[in-house]
N, C-alpha and C. Protein backbone atom coordinates (compact mmCIF):
# COMPACT_ATOMS: atom_id res chain seq x y z
N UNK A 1 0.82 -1.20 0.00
CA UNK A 1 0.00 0.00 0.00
C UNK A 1 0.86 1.26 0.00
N UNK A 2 1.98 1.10 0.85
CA UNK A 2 2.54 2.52 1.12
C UNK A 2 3.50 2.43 -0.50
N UNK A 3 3.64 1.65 -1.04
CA UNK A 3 4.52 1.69 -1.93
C UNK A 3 4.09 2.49 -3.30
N UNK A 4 2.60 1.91 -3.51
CA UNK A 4 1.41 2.59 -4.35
C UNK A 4 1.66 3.95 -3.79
N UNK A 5 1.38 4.66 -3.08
CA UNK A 5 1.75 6.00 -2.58
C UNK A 5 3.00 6.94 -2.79
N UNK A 6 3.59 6.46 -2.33
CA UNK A 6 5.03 6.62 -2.86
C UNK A 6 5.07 7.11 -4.32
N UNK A 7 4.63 5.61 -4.99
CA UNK A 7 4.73 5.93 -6.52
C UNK A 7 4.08 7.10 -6.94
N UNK A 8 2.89 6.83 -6.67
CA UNK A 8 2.09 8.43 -6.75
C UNK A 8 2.18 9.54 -6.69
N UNK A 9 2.87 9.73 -5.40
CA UNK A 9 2.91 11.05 -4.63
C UNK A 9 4.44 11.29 -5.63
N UNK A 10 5.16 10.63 -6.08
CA UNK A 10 6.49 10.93 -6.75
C UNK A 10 6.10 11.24 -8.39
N UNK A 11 4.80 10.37 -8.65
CA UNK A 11 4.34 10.88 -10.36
C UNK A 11 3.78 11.81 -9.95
N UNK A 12 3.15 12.37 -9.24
CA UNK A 12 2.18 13.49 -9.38
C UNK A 12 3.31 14.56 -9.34
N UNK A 13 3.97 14.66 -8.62
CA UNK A 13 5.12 15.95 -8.07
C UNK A 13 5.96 16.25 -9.03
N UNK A 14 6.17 14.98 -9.98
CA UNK A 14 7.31 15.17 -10.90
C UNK A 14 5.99 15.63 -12.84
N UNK A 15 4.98 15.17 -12.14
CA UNK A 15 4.13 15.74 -13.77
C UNK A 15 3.94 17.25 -13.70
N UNK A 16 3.56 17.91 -11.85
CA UNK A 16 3.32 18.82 -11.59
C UNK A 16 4.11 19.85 -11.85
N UNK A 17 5.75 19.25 -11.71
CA UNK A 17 7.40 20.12 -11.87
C UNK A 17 7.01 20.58 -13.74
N UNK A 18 6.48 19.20 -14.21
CA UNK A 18 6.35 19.66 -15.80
C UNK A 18 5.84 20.24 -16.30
N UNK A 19 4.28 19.79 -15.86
CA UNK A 19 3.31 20.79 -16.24
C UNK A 19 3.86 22.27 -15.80
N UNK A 20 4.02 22.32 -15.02
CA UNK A 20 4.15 24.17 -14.72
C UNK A 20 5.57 24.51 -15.70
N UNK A 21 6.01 23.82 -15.76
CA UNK A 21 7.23 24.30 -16.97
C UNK A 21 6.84 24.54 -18.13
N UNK A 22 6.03 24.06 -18.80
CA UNK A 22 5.75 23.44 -20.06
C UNK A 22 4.35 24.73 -20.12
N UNK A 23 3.70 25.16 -18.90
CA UNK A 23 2.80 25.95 -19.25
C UNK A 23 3.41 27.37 -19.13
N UNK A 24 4.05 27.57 -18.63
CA UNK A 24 4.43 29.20 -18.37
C UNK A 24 5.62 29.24 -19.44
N UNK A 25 6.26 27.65 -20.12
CA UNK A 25 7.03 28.35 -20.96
C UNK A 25 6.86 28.49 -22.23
N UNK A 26 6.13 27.55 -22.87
CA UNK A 26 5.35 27.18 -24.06
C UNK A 26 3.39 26.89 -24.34
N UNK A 27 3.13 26.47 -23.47
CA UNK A 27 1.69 26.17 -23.64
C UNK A 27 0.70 27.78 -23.47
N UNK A 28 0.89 28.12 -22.72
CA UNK A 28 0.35 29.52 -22.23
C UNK A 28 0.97 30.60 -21.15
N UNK A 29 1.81 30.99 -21.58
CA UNK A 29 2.43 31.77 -21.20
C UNK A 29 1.91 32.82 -21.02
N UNK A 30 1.97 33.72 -19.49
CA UNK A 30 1.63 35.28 -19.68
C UNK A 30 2.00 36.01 -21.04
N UNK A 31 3.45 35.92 -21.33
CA UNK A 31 3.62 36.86 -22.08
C UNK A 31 4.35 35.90 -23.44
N UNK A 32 4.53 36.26 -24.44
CA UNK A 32 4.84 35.45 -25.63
C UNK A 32 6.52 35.12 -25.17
N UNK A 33 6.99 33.50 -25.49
CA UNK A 33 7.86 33.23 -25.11
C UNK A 33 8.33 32.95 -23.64
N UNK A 34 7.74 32.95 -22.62
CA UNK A 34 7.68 32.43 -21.42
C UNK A 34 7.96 33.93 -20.40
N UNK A 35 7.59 33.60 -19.45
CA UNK A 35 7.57 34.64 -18.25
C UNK A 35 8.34 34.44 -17.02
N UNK A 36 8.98 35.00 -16.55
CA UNK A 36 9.04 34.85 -15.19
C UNK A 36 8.39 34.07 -13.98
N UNK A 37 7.21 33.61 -14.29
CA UNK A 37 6.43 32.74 -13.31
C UNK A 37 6.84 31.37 -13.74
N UNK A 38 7.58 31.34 -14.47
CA UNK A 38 8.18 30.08 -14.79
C UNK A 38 8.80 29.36 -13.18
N UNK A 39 9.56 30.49 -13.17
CA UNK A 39 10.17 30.49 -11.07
C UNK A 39 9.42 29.85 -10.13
N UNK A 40 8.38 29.74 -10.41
CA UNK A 40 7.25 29.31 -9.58
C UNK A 40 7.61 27.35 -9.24
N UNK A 41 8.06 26.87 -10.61
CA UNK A 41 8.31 25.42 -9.98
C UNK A 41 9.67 24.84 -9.14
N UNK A 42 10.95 26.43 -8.91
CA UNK A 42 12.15 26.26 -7.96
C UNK A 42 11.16 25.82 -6.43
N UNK A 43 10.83 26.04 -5.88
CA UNK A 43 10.13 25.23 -4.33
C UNK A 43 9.66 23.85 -4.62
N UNK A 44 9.31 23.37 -5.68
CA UNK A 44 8.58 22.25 -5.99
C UNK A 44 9.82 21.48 -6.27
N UNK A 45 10.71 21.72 -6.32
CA UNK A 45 12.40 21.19 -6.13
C UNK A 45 12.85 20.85 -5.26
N UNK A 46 12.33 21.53 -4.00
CA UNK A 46 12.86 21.22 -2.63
C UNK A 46 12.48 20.17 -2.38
N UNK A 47 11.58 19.43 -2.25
CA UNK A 47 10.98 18.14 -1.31
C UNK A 47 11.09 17.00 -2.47
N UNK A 48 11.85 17.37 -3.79
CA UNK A 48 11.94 15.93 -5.20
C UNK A 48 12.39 14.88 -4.43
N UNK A 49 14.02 15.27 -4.17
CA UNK A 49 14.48 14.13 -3.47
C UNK A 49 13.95 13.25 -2.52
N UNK A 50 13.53 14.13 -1.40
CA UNK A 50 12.77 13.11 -0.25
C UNK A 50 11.58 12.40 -0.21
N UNK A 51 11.13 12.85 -1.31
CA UNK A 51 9.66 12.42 -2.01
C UNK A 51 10.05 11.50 -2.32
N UNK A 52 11.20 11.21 -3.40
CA UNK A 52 12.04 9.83 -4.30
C UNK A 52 12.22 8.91 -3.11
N UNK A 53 12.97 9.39 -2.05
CA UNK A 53 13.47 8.24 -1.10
C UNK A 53 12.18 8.24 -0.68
N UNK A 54 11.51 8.55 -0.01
CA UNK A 54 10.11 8.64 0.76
C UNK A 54 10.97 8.48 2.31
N UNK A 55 10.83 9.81 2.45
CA UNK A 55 11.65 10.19 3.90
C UNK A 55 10.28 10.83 4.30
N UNK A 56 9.21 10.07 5.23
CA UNK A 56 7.83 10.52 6.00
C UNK A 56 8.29 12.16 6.30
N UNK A 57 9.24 12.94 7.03
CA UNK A 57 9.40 14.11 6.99
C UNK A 57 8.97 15.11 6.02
N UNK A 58 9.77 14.70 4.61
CA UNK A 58 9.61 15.15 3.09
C UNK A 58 7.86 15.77 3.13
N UNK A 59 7.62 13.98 3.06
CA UNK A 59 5.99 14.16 2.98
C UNK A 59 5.27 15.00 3.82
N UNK A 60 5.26 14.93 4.98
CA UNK A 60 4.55 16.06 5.90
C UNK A 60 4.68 17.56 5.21
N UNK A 61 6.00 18.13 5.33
CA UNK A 61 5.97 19.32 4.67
C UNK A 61 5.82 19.59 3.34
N UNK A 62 5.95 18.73 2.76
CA UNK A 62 5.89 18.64 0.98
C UNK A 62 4.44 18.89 0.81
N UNK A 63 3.09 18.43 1.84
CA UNK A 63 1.70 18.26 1.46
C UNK A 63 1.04 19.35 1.72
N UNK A 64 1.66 20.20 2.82
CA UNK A 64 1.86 21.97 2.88
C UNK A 64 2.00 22.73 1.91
N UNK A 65 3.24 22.24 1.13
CA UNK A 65 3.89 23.52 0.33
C UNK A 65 2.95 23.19 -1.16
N UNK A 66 2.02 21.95 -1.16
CA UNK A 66 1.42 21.79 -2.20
C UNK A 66 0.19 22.73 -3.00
N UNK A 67 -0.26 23.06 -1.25
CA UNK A 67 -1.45 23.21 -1.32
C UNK A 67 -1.19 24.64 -1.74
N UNK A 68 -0.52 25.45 -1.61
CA UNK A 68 0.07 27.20 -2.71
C UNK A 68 -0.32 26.68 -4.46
N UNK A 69 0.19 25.23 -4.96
CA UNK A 69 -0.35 25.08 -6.35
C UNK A 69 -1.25 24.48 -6.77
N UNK A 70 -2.22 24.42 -5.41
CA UNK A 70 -3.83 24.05 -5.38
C UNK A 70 -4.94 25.23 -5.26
N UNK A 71 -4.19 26.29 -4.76
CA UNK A 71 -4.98 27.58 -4.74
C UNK A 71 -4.15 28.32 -5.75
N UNK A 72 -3.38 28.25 -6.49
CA UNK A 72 -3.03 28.82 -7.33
C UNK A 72 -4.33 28.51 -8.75
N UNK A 73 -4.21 27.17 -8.70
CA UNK A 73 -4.71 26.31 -9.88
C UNK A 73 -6.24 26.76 -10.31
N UNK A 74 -6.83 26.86 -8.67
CA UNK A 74 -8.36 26.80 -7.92
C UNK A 74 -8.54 28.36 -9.07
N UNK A 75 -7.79 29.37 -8.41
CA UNK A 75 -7.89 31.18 -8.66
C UNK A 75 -7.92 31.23 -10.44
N UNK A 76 -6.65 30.27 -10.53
CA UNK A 76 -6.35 30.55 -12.12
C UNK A 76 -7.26 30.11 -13.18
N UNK A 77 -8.37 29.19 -12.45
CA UNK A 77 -8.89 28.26 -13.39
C UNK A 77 -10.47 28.98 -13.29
N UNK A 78 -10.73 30.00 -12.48
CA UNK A 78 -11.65 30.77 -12.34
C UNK A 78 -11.54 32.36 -13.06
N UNK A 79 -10.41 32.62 -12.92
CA UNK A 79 -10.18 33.95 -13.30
C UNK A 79 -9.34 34.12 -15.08
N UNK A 80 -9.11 33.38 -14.90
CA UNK A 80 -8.43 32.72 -16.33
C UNK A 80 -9.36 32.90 -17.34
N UNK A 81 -9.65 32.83 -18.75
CA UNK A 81 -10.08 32.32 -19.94
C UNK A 81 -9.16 31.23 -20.75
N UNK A 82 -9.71 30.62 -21.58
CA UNK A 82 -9.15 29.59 -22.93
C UNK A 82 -8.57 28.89 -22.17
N UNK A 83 -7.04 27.99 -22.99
CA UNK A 83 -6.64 26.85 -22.75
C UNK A 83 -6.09 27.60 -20.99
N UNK A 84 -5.55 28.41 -20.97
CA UNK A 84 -5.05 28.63 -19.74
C UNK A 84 -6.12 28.18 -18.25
N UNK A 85 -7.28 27.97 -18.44
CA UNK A 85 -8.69 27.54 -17.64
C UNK A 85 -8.26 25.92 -17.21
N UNK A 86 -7.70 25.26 -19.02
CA UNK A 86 -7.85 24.03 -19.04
C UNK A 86 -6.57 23.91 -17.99
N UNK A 87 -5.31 24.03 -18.42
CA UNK A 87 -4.09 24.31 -17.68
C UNK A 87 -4.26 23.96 -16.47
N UNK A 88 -5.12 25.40 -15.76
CA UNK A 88 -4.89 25.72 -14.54
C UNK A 88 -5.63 24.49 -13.73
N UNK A 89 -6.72 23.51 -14.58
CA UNK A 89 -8.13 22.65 -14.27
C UNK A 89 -6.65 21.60 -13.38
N UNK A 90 -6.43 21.21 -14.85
CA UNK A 90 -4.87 20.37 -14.43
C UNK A 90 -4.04 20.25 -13.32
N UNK A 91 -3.49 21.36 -13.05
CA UNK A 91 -2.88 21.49 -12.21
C UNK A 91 -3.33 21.32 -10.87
N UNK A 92 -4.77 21.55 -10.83
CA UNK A 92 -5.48 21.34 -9.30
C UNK A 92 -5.21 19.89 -9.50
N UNK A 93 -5.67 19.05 -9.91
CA UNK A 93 -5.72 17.49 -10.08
C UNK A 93 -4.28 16.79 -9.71
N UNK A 94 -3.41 17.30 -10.26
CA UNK A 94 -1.75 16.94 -9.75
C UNK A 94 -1.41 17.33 -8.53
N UNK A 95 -1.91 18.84 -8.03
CA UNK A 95 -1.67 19.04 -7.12
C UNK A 95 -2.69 18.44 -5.62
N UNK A 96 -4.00 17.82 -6.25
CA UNK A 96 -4.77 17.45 -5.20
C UNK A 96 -4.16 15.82 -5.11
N UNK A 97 -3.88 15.17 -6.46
CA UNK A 97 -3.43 13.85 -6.15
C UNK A 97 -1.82 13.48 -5.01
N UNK A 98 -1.26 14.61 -5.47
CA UNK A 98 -0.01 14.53 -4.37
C UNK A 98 -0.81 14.93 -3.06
N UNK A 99 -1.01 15.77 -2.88
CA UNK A 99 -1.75 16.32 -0.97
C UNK A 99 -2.03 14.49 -0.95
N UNK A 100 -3.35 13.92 -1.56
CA UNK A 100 -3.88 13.00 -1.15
C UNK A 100 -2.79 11.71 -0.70
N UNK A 101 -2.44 11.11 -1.62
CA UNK A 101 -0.61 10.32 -1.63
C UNK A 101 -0.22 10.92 -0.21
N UNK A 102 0.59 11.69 -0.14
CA UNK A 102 1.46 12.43 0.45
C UNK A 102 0.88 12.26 1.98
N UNK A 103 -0.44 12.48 1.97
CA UNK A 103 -1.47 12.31 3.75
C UNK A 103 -1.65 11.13 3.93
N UNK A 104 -1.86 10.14 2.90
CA UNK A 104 -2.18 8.78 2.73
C UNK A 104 -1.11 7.80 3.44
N UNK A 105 0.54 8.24 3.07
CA UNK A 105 1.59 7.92 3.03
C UNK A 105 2.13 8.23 4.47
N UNK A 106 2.03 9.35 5.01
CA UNK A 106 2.64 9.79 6.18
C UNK A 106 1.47 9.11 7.35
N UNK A 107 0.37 9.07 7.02
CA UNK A 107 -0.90 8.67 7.91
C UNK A 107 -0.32 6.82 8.51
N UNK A 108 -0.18 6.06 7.16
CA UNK A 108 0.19 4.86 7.21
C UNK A 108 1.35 4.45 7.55
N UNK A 109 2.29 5.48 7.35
CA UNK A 109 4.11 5.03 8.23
C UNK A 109 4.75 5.82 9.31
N UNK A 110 3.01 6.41 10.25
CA UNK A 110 3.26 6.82 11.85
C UNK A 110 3.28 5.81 12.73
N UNK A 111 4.11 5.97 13.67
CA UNK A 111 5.06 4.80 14.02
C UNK A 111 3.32 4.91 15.57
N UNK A 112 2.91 3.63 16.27
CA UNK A 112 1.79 3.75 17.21
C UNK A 112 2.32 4.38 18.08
N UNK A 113 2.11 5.07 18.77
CA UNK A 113 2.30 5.56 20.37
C UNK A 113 1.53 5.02 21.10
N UNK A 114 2.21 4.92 22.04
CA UNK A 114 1.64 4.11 23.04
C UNK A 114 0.99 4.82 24.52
C-alpha cells in the first residue's frame, strides 16, 4: 500500500514540476515566449528528493507547500479564460493527487504511540 503512494505522490510531483514548466514556458504563457512565473516550480524542487526516497518528513511538509499550487490552480482556473482555464483545471488534479498520496503515506508510516 505505502509503496502505491510513494509511486504516486512521486508521479504526481514530478508531472506537476512539468506541467508548470511546459505551461508558463510554451503552452500559455503570460507573455509570448515564457515569463518569469516560470520560477514558480524552484520550491517544488525542494521536497523531489525526499519524495524519491520517501523520507515521511519530506511528505509532511511537501503536502503543505502543495497546497500554494492548489490555490493557485483553484484562482487561475476561475479567473483565467481559454486553454489557460484548461491548464490551470490540471494542475489542481496533480496538485490534489499529491496532498492525497502524500497524507495517505505519512498517515500509514506513523510509528503507534503508546
Amino acid at each position: 500500500m505505502t509503496r502505491g503512494l510513494r509511486f504516486g505522490a512521486s508521479v504526481s510531483l514530478l508531472l506537476l514540476i512539468a506541467w508548470s514548466l511546459a505551461w508558463e514556458l510554451w503552452l500559455a504563457p503570460l507573455r509570448p515566449g515564457g515569463s518569469w512565473l516560470v520560477l514558480k516550480v524552484l520550491p517544488l524542487l525542494l521536497p523531489l528528493f525526499g519524495v524519491l526516497n520517501g523520507r515521511r518528513y519530506t511528505y509532511q511538509w511537501a503536502s503543505m507547500l502543495v497546497l500554494a499550487y492548489f490555490a493557485e490552480g483553484v484562482v487561475r482556473s476561475v479567473s483565467d479564460s481559454g486553454a489557460s482555464r484548461l491548464l490551470a483545471a490540471i494542475e489542481v488534479a496533480f496538485s490534489v493527487t499529491f496532498f492525497l498520496c502524500a497524507i495517505c503515506y505519512v498517515r500509514l508510516t506513523r510509528q503507534a504511540t503508546l
